[in-house]
Protein backbone atom coordinates (compact mmCIF):
# COMPACT_ATOMS: atom_id res chain seq x y z
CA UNK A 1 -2.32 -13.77 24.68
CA UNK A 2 -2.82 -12.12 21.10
CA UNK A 3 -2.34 -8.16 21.60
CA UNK A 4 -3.49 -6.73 18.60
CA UNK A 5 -3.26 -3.41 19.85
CA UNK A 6 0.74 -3.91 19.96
CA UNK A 7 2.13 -0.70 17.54
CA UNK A 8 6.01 -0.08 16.68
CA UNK A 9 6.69 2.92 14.47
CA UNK A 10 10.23 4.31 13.19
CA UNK A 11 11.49 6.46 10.84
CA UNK A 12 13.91 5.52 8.42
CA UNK A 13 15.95 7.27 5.51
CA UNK A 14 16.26 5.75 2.13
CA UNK A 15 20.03 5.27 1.69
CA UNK A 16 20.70 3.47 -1.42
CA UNK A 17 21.11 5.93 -4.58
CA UNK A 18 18.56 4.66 -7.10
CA UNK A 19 15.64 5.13 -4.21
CA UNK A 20 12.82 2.47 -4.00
CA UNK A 21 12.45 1.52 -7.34
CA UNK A 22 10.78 -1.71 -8.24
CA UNK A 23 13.61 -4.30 -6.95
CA UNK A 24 13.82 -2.71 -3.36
CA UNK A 25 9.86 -2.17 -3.40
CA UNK A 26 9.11 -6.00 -3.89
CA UNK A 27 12.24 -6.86 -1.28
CA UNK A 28 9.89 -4.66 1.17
CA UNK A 29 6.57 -5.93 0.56
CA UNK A 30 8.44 -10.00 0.68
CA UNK A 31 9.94 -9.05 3.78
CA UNK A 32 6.41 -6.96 5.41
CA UNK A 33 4.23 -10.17 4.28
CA UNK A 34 6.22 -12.89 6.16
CA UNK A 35 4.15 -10.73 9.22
CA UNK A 36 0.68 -10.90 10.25
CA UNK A 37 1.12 -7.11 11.08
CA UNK A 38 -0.28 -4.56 9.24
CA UNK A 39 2.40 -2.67 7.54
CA UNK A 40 1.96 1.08 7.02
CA UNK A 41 4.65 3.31 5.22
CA UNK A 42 4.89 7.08 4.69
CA UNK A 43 6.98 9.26 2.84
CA UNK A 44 7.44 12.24 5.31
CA UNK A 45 10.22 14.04 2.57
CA UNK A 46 7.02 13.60 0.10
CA UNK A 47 3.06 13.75 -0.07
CA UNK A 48 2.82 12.54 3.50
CA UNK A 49 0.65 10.32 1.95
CA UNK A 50 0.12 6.86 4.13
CA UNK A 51 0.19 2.97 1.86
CA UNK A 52 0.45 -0.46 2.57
CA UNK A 53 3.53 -2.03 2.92
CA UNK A 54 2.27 -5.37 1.79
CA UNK A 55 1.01 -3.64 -1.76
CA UNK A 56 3.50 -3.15 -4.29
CA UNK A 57 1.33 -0.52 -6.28
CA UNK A 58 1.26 1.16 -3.54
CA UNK A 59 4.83 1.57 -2.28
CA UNK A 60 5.34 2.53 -5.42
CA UNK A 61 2.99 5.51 -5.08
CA UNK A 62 5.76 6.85 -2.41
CA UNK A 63 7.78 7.90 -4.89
CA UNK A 64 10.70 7.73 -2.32
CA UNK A 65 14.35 8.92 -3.74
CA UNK A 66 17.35 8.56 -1.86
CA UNK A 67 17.09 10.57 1.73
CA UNK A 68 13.57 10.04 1.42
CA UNK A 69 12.60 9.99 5.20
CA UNK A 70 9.79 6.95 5.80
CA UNK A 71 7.83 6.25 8.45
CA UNK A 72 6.93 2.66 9.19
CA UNK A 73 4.33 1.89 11.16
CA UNK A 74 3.22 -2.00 11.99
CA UNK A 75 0.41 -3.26 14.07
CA UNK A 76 -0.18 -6.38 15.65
CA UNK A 77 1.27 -9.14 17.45
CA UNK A 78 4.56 -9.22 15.34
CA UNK A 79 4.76 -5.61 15.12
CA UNK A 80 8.31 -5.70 16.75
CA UNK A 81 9.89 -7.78 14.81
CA UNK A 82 8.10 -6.47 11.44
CA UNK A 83 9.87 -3.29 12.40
CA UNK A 84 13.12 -4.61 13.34
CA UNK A 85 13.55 -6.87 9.80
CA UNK A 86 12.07 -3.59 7.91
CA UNK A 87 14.20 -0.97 8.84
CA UNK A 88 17.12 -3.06 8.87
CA UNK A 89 16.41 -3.72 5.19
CA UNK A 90 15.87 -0.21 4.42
CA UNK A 91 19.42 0.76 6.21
CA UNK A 92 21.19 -2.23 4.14
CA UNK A 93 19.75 -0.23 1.13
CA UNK A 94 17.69 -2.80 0.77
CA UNK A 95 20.80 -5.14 0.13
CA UNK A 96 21.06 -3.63 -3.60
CA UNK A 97 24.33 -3.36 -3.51
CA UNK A 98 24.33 -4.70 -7.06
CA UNK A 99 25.16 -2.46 -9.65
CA UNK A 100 22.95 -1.75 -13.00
CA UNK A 101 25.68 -4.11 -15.42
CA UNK A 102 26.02 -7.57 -13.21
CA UNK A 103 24.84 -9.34 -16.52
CA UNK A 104 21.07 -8.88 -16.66
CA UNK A 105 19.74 -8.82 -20.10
């Protein structure tokens, strides 16, 4: 019953104001490894250029600002629901609704 051929795409833009900076990148990646679909993202406002969502380094590479329009792509037999938890993180703003003083040293 395994249809690895299954493939969900969307496009998504960044909303929160400090972009994907290291906090929202590792929510994405936690959230894109929880799926046995591959995880592709692109940065269609940027270099085009295509990562995997399950690598850190490389979501950083994206170099995605706010209004940053992404493109993610997953592939396999969770690809639905990969998509569905993804872009609803990246439309929460990646639930980062804390500000820069909330007592971090």
């Amino acid at each position: 019953m395994s249809d690895a051929s299954s493939s969900v795409s969307c496009e998504i833009a960044v909303p929160n104001a400090q972009g994907m900076h290291a906090r929202p990148v590792m929510r994405f990646v936690d959230v894109a490894s929880t799926f046995s679909a591959s995880v592709n993202v692109t940065n269609l406002s940027g270099r085009n250029e295509r990562v995997d969502g399950k690598s850190a380094m490389e979501m950083m590479l994206l170099e995605a600002v706010q209004g940053s329009v992404l493109r993610i792509e997953a592939n396999g037999d969770d690809a639905k629901p990969a998509i569905e938890a993804l872009s609803s993180l990246v439309e929460s703003g990646f639930s980062d609704g804390l500000s820069a003083n909330t007592g971090d040293p």
